[in-house]
PDB file of N, CA and C in Angstrom:
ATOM      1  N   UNK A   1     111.913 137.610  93.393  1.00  0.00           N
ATOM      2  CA  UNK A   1     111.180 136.473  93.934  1.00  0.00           C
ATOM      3  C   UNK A   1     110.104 137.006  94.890  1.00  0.00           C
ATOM      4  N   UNK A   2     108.982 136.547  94.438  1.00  0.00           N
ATOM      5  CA  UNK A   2     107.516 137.217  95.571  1.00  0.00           C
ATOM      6  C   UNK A   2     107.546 136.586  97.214  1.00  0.00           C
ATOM      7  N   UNK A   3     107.247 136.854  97.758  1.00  0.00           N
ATOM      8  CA  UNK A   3     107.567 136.506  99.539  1.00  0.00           C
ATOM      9  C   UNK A   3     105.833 136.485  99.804  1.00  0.00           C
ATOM     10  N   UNK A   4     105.802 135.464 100.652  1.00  0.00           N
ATOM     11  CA  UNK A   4     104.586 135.441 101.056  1.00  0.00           C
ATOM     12  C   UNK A   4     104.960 134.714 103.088  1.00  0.00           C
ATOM     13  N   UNK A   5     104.564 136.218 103.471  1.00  0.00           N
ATOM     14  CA  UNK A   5     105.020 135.845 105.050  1.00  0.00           C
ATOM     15  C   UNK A   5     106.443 135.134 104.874  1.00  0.00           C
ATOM     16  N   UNK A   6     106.610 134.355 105.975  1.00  0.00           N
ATOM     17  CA  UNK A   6     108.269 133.877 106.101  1.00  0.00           C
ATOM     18  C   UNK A   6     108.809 133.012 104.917  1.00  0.00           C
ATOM     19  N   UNK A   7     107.928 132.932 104.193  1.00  0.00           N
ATOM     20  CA  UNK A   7     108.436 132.151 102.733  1.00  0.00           C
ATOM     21  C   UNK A   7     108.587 132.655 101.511  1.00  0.00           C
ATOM     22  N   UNK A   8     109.426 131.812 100.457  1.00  0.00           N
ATOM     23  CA  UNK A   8     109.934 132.665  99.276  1.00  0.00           C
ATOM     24  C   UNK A   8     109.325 131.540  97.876  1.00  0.00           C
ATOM     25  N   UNK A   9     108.473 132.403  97.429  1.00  0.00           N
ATOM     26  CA  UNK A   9     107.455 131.231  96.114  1.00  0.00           C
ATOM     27  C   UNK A   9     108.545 131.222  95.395  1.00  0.00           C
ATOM     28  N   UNK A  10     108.930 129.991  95.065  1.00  0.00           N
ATOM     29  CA  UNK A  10     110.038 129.860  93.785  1.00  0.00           C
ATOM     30  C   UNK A  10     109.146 129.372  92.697  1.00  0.00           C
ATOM     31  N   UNK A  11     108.175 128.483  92.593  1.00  0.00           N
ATOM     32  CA  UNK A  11     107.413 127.972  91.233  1.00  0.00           C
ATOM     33  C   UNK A  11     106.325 127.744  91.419  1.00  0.00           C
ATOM     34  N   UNK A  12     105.085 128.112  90.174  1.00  0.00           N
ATOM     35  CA  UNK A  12     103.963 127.895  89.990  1.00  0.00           C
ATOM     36  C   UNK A  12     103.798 126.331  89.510  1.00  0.00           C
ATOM     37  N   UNK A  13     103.099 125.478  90.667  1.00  0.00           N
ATOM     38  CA  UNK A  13     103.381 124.549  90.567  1.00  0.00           C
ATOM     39  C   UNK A  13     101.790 123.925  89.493  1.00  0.00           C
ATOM     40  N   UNK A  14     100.673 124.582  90.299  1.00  0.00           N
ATOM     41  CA  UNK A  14      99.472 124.478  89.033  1.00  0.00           C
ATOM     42  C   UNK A  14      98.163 125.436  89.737  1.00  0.00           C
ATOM     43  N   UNK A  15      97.617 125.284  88.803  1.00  0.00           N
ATOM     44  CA  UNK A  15      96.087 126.356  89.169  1.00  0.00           C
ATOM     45  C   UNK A  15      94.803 125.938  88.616  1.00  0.00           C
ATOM     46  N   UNK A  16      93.674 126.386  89.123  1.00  0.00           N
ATOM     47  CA  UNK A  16      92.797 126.209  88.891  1.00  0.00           C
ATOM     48  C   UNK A  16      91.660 127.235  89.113  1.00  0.00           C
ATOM     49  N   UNK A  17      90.391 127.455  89.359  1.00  0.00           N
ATOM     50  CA  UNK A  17      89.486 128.020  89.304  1.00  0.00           C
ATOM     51  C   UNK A  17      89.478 128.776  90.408  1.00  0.00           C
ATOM     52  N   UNK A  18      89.718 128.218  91.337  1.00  0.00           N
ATOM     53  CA  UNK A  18      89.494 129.042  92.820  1.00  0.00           C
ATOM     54  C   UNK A  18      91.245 129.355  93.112  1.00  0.00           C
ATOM     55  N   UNK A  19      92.603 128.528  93.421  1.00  0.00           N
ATOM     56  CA  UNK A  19      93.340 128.543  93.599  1.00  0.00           C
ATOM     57  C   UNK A  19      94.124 128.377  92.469  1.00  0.00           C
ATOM     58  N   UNK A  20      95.645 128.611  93.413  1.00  0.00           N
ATOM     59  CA  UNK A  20      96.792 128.549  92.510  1.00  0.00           C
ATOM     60  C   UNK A  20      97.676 128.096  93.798  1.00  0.00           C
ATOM     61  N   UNK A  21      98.541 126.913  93.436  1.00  0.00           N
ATOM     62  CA  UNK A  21      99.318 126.146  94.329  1.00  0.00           C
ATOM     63  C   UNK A  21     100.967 126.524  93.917  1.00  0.00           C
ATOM     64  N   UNK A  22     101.845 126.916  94.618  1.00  0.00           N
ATOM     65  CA  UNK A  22     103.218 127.325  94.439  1.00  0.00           C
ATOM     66  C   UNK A  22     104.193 126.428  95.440  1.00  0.00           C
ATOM     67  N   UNK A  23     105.436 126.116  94.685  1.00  0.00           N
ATOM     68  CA  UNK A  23     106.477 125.688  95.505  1.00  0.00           C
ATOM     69  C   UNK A  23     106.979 126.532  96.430  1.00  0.00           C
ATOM     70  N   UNK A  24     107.255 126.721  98.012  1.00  0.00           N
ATOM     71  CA  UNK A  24     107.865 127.625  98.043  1.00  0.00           C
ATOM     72  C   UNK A  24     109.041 127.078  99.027  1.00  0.00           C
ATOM     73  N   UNK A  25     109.587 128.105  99.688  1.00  0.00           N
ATOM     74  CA  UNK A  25     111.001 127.572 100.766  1.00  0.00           C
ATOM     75  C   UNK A  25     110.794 128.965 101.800  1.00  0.00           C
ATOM     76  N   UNK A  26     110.757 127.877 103.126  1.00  0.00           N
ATOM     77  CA  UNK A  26     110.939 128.867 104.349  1.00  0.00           C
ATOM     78  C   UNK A  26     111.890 129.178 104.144  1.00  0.00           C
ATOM     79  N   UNK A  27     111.723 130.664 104.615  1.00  0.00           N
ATOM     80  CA  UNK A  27     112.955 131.871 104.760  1.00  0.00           C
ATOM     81  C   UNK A  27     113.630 131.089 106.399  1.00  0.00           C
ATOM     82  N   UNK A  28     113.271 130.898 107.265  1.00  0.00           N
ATOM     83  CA  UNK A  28     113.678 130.567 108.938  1.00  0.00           C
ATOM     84  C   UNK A  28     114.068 128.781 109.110  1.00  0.00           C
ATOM     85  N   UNK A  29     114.726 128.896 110.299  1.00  0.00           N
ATOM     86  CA  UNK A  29     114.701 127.313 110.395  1.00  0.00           C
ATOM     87  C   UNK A  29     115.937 126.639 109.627  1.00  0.00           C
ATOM     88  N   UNK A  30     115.142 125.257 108.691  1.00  0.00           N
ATOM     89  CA  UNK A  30     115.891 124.805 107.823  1.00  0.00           C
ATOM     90  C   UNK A  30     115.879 125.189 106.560  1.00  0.00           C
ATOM     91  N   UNK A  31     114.890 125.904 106.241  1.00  0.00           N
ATOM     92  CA  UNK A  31     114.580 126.008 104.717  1.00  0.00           C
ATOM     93  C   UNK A  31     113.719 125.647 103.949  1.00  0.00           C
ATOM     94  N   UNK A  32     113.441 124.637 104.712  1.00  0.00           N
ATOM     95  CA  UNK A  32     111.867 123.671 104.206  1.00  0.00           C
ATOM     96  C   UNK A  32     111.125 123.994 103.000  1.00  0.00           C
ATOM     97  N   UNK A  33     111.082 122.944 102.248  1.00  0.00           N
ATOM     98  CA  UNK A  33     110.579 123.477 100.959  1.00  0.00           C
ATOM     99  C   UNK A  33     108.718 122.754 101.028  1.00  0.00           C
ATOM    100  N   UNK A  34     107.839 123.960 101.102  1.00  0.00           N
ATOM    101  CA  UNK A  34     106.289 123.357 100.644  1.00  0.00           C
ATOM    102  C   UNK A  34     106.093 123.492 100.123  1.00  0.00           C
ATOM    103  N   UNK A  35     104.416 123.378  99.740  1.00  0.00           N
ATOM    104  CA  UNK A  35     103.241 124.136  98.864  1.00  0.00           C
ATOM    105  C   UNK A  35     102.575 124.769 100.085  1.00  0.00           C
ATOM    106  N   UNK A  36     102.278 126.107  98.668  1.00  0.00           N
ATOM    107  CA  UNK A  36     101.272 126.850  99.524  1.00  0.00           C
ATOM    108  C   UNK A  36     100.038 127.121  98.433  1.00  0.00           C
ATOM    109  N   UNK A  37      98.910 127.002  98.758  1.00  0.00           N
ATOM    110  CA  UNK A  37      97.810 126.989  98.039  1.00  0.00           C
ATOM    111  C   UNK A  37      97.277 128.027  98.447  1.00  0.00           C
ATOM    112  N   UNK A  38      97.059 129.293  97.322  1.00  0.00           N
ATOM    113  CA  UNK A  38      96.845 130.668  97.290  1.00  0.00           C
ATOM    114  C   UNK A  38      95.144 130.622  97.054  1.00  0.00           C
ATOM    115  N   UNK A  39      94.376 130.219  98.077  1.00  0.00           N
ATOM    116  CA  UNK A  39      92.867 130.347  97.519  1.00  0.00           C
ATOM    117  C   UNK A  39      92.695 131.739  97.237  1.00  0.00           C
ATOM    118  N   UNK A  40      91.713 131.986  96.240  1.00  0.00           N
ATOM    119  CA  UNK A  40      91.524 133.404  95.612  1.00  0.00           C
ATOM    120  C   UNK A  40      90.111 133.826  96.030  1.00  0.00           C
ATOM    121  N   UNK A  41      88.658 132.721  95.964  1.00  0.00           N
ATOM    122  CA  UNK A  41      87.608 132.556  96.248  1.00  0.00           C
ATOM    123  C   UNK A  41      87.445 133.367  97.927  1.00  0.00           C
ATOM    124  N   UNK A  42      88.724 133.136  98.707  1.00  0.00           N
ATOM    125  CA  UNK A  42      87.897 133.920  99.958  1.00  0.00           C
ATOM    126  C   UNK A  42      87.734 135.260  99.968  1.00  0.00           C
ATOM    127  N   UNK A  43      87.182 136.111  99.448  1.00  0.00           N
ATOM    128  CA  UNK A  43      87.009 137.158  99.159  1.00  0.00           C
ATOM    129  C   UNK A  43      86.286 138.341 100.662  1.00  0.00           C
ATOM    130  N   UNK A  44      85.072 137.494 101.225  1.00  0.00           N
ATOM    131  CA  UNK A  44      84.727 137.947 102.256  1.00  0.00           C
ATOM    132  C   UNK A  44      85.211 137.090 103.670  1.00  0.00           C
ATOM    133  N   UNK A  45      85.304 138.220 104.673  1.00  0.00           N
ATOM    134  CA  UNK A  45      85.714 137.681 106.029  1.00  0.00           C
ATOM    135  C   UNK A  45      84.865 136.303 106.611  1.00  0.00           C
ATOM    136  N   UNK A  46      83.627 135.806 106.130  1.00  0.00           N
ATOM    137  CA  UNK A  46      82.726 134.814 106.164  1.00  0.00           C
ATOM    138  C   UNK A  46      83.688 133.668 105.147  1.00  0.00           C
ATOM    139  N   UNK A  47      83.487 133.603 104.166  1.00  0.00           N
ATOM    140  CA  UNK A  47      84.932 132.765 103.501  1.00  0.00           C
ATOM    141  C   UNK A  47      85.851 132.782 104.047  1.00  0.00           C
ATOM    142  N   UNK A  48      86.942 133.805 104.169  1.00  0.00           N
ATOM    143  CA  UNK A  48      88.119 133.414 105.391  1.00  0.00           C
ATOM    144  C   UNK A  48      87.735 132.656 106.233  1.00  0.00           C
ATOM    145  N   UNK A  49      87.066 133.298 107.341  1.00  0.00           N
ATOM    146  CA  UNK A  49      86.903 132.377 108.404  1.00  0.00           C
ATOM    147  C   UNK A  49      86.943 131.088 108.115  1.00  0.00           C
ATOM    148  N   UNK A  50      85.807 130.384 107.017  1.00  0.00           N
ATOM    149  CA  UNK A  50      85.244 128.901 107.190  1.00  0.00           C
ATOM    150  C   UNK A  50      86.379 128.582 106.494  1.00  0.00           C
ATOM    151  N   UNK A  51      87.187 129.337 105.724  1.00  0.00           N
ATOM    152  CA  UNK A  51      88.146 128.511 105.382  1.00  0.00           C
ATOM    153  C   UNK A  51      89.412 127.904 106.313  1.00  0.00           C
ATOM    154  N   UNK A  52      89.541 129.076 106.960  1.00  0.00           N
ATOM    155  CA  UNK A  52      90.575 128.929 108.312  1.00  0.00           C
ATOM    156  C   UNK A  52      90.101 127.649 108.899  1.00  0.00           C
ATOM    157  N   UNK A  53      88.557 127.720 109.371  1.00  0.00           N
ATOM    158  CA  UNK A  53      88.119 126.711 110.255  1.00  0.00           C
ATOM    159  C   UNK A  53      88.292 125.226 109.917  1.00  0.00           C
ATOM    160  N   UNK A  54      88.187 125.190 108.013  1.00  0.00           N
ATOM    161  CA  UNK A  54      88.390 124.139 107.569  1.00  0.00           C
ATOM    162  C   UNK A  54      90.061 123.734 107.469  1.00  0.00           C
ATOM    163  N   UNK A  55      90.489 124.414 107.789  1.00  0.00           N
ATOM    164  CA  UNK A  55      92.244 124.008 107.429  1.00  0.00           C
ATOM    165  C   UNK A  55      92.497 123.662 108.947  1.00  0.00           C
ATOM    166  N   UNK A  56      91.785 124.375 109.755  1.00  0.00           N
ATOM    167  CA  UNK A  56      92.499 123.820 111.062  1.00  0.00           C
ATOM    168  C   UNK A  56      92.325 122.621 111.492  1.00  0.00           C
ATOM    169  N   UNK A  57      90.864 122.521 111.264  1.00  0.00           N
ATOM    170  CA  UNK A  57      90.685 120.631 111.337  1.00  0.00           C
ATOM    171  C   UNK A  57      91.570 119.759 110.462  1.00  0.00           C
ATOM    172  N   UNK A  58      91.758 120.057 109.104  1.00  0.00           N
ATOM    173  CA  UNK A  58      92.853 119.054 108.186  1.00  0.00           C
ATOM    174  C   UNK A  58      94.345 118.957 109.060  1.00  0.00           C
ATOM    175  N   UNK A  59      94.768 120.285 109.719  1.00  0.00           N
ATOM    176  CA  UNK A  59      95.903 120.775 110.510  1.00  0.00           C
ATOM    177  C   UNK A  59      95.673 119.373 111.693  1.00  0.00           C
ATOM    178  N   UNK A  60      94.878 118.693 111.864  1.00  0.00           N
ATOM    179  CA  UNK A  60      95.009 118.012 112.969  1.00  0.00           C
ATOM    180  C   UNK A  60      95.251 116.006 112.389  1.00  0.00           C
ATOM    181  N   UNK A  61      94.589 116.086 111.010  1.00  0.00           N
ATOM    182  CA  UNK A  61      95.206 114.886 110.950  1.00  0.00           C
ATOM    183  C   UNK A  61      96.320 114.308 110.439  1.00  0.00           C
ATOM    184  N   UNK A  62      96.385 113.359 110.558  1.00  0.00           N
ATOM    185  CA  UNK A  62      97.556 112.159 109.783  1.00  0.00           C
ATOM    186  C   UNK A  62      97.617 111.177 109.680  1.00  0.00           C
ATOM    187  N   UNK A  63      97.796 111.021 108.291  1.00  0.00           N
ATOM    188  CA  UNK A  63      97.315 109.613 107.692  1.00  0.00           C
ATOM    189  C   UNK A  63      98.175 109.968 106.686  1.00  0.00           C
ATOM    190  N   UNK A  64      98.994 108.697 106.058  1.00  0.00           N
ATOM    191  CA  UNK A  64     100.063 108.424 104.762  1.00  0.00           C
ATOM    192  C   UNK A  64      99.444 108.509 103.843  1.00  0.00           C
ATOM    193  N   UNK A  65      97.700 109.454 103.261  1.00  0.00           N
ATOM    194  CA  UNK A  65      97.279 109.750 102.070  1.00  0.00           C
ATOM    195  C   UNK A  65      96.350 111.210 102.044  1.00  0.00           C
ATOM    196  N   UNK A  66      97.085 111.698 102.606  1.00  0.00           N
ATOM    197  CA  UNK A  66      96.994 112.830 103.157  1.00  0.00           C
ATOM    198  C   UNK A  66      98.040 114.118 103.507  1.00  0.00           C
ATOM    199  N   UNK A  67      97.826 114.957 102.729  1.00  0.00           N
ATOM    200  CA  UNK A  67      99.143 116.254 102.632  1.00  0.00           C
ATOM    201  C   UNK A  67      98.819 116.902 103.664  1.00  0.00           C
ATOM    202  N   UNK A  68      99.885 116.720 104.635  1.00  0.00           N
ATOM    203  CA  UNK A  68      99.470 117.624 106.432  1.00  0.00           C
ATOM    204  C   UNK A  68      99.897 118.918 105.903  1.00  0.00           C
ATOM    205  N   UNK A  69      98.814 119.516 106.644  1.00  0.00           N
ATOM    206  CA  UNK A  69      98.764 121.427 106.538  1.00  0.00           C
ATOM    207  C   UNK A  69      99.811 121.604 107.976  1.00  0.00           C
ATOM    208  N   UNK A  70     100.650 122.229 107.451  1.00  0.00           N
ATOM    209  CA  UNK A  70     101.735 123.113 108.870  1.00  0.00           C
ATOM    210  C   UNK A  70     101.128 124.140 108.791  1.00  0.00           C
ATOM    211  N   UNK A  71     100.975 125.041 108.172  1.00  0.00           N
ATOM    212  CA  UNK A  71     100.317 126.695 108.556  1.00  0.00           C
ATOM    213  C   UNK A  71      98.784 127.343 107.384  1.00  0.00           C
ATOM    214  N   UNK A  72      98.602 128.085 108.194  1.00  0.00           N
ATOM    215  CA  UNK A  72      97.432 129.075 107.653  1.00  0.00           C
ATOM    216  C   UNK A  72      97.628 130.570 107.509  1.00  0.00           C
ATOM    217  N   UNK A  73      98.062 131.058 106.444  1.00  0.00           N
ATOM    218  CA  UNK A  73      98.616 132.473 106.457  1.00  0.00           C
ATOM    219  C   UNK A  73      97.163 133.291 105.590  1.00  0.00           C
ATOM    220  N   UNK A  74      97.061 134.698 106.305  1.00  0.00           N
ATOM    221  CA  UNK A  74      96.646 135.454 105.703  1.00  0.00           C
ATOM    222  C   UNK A  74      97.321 135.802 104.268  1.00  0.00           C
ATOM    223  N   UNK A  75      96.929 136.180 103.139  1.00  0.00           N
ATOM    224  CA  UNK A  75      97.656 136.378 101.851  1.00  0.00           C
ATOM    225  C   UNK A  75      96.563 137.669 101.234  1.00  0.00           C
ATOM    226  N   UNK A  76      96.912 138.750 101.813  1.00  0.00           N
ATOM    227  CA  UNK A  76      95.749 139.864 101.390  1.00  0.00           C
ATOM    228  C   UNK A  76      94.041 139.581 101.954  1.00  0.00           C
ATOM    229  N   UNK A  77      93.448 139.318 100.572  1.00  0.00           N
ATOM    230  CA  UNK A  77      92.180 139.382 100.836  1.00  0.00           C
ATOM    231  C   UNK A  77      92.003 137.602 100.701  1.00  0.00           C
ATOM    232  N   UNK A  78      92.675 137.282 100.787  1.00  0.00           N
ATOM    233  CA  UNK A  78      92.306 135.749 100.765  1.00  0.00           C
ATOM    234  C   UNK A  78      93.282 135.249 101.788  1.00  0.00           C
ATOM    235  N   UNK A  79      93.267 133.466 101.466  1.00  0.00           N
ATOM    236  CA  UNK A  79      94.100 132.431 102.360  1.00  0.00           C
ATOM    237  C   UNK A  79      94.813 131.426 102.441  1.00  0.00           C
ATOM    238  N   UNK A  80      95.868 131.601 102.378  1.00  0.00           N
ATOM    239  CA  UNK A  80      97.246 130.602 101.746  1.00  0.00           C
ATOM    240  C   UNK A  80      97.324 129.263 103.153  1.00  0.00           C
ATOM    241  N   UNK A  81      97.223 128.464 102.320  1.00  0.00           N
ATOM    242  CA  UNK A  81      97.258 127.254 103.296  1.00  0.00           C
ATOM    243  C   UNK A  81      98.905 126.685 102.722  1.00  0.00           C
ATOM    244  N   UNK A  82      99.899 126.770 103.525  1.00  0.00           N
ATOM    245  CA  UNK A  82     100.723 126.231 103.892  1.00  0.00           C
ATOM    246  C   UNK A  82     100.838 124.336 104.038  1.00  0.00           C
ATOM    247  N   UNK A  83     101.864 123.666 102.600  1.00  0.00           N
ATOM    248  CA  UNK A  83     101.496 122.150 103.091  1.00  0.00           C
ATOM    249  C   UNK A  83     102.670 121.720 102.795  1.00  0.00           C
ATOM    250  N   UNK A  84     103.171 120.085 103.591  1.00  0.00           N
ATOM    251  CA  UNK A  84     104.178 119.910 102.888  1.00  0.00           C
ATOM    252  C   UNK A  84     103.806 119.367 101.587  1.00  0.00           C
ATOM    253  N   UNK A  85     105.147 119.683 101.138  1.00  0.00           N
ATOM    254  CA  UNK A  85     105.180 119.389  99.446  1.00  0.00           C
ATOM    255  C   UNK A  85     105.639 118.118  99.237  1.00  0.00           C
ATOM    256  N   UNK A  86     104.400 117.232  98.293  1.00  0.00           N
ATOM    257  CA  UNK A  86     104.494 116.139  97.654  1.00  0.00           C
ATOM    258  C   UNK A  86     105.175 115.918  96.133  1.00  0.00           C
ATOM    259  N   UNK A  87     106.492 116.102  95.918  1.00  0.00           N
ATOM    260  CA  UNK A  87     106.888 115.974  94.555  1.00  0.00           C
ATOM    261  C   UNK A  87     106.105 114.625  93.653  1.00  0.00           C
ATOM    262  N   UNK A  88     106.195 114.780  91.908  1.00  0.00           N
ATOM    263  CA  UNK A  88     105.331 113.950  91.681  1.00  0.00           C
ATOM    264  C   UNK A  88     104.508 113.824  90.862  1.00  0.00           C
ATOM    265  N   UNK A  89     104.323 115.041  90.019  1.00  0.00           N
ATOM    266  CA  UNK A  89     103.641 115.636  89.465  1.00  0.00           C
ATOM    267  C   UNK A  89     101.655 115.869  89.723  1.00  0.00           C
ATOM    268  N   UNK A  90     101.069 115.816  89.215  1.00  0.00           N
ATOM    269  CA  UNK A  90      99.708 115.752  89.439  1.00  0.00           C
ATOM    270  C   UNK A  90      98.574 114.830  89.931  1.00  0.00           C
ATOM    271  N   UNK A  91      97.482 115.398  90.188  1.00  0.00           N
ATOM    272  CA  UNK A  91      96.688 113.955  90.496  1.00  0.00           C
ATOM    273  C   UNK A  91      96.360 113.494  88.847  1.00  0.00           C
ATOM    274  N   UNK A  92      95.592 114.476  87.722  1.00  0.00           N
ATOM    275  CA  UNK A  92      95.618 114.299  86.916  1.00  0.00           C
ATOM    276  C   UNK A  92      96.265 113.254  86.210  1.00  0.00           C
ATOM    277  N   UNK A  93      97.477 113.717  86.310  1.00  0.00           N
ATOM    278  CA  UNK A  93      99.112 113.104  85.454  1.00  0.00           C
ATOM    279  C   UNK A  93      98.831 111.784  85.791  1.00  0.00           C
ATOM    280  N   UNK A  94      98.751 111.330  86.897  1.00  0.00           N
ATOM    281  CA  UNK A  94      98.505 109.673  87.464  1.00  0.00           C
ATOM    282  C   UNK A  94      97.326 108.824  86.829  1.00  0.00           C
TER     283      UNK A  94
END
């Protein structure tokens, strides 16, 4: 099973062009099961950054149509945004 920081990816939940979104479960705590969305696109430290910058602002709201970001992990050369997980299947699927 691949580990990404304190969490353990159990399933590829879907992907796309820039990212790939995975189920995973904190290793600490309770266990907590999210998504973490593996952007691939940040390639340079200018991408990181604005991406960080953009997750930290989402990190601040809440609203019932809206997937709150708990964390922002480095993931190599890119940036795994940490969310809770909405079971449910797709937006697509709907």
């Amino acid at each position: 099973m691949e580990r990404l920081g304190d969490h353990d990816l159990i399933a590829l939940v879907g992907e796309g062009a820039t990212a790939e979104v995975w189920r995973a479960r904190k290793r600490s705590g309770l266990g907590q099961v999210v998504a973490i969305k593996r952007v691939r696109v940040a390639t340079g430290p200018d991408q990181r950054s604005r991406l960080r910058a953009e997750a930290a602002v989402l990190h601040d709201l809440d609203h019932p149509h809206i997937v709150r970001i708990l964390d922002i992990l480095d993931d190599g050369e890119g940036v795994a945004i940490v969310m809770a997980y909405a079971p449910g299947g797709t937006l697509a699927g709907l």
